[in-house]
C-alpha atoms as a PDB file:
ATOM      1  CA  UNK A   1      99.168 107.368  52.937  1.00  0.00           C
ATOM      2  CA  UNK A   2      96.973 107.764  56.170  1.00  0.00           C
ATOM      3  CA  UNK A   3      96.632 104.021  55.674  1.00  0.00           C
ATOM      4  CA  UNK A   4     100.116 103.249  56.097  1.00  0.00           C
ATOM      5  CA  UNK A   5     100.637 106.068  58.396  1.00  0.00           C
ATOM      6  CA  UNK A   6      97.959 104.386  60.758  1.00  0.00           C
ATOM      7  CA  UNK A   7      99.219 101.015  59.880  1.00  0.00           C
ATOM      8  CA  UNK A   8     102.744 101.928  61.230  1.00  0.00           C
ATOM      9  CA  UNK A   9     101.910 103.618  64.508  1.00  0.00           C
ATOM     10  CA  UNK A  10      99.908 100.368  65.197  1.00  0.00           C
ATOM     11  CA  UNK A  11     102.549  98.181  64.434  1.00  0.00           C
ATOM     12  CA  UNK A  12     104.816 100.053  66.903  1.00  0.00           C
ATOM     13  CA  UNK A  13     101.852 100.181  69.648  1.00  0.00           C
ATOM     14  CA  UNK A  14     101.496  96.474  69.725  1.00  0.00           C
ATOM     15  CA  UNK A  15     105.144  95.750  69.849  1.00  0.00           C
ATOM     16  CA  UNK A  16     105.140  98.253  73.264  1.00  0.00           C
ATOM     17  CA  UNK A  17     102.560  96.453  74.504  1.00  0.00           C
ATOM     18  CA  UNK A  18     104.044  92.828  74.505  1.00  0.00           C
ATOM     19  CA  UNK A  19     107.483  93.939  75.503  1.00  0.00           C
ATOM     20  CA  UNK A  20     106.022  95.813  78.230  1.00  0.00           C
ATOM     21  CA  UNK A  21     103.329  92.716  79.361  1.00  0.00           C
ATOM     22  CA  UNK A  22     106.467  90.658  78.634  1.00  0.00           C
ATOM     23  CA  UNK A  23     108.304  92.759  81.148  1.00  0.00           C
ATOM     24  CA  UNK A  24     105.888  92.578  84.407  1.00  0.00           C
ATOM     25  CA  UNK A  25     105.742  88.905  83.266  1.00  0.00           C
ATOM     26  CA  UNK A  26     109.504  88.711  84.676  1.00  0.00           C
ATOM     27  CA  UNK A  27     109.004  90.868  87.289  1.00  0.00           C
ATOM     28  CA  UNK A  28     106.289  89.251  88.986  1.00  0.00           C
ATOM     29  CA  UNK A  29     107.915  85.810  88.364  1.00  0.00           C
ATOM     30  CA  UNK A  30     111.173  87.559  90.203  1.00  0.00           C
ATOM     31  CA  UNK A  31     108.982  88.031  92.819  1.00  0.00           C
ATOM     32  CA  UNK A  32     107.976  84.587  93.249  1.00  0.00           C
ATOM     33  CA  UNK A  33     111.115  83.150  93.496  1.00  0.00           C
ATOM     34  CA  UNK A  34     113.124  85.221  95.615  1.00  0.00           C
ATOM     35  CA  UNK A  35     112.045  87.679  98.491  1.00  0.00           C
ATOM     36  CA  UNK A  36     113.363  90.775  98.508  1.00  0.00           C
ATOM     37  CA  UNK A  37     115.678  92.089 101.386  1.00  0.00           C
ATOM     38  CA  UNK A  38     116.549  95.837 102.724  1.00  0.00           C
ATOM     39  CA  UNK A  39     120.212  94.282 102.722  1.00  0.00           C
ATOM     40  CA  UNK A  40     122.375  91.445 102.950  1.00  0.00           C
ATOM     41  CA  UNK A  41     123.054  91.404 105.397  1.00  0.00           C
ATOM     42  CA  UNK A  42     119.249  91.945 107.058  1.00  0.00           C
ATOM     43  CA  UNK A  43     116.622  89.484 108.083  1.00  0.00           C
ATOM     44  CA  UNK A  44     113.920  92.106 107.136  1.00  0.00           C
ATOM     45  CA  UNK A  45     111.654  91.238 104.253  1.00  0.00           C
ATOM     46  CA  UNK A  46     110.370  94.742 101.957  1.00  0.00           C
ATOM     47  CA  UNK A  47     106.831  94.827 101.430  1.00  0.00           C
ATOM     48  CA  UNK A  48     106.238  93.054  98.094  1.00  0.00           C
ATOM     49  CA  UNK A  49     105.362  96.588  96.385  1.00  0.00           C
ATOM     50  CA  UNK A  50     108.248  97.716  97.449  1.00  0.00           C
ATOM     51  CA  UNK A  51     109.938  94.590  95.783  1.00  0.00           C
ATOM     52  CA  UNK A  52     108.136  95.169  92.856  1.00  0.00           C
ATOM     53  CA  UNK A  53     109.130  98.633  92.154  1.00  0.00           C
ATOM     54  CA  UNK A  54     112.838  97.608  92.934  1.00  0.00           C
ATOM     55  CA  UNK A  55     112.906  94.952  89.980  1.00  0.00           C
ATOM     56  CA  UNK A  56     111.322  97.336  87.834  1.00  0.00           C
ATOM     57  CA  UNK A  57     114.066 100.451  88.403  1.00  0.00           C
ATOM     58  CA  UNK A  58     116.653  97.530  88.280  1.00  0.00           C
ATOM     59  CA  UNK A  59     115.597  97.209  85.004  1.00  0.00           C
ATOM     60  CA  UNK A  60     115.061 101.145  83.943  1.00  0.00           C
ATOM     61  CA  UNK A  61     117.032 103.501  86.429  1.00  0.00           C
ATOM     62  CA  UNK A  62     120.199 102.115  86.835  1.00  0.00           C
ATOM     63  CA  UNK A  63     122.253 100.654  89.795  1.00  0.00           C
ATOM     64  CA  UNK A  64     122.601 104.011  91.606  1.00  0.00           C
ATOM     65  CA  UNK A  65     119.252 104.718  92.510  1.00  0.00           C
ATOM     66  CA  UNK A  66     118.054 100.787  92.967  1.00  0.00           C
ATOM     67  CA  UNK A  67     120.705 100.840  95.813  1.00  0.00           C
ATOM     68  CA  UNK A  68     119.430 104.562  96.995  1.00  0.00           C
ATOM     69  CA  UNK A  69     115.998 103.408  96.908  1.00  0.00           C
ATOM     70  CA  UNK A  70     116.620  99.756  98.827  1.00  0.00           C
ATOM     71  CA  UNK A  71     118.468 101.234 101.794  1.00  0.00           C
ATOM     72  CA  UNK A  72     115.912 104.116 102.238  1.00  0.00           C
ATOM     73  CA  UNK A  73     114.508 104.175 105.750  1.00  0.00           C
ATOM     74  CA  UNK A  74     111.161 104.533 104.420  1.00  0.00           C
ATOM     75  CA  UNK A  75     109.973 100.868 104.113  1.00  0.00           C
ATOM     76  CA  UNK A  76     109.251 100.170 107.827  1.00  0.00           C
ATOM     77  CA  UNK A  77     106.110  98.499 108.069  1.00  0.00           C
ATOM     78  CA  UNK A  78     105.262 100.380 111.293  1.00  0.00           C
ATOM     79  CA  UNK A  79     105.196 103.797 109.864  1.00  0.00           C
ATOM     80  CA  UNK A  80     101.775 105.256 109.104  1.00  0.00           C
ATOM     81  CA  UNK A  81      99.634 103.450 111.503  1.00  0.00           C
ATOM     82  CA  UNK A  82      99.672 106.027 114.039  1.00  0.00           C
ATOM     83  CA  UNK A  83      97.824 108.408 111.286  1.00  0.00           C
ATOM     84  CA  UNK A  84      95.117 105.622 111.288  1.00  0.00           C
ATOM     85  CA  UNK A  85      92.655 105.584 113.894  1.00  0.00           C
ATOM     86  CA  UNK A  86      91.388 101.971 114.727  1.00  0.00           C
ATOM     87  CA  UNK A  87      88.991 102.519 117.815  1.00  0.00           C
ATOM     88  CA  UNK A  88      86.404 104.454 115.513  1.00  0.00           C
END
């Protein structure tokens, strides 16, 4: 019984695995052939981890908080450097 037990909860394991290998296939490939933009309307390329986690929640949160999390003001790729200091 332990057999099959184990047998089972292997099965399902490996099925996880390839759909979710399968999954960050597509992603990645999205990434490759389109950029990602903070709008349509924008010139502004996100930062391709930003991209990335965008075509994942497209994919798992819903519509809602892809659109929430595209327009956020937090992408800007000048925030942070002042924190880091260069001259030392």
């Amino acid at each position: 019984m332990y057999v099959t037990l184990f047998l089972i909860v292997q099965t399902y394991l490996a099925v996880l695995t390839v759909v979710n290998v399968s999954s960050f296939i597509v992603w990645l490939l999205k990434l490759v052939a389109r950029p990602c933009k903070r709008s349509v309307t924008s010139d502004r390329d996100l930062p391709i981890d930003v991209c990335l986690l965008l075509h994942m929640a497209q994919e798992n949160a819903g519509p809602e908080i892809v659109k929430a999390f595209s327009q956020s003001g937090a992408w800007g790729k000048d925030e942070g450097k002042e924190s880091i200091p260069l001259n030392e």
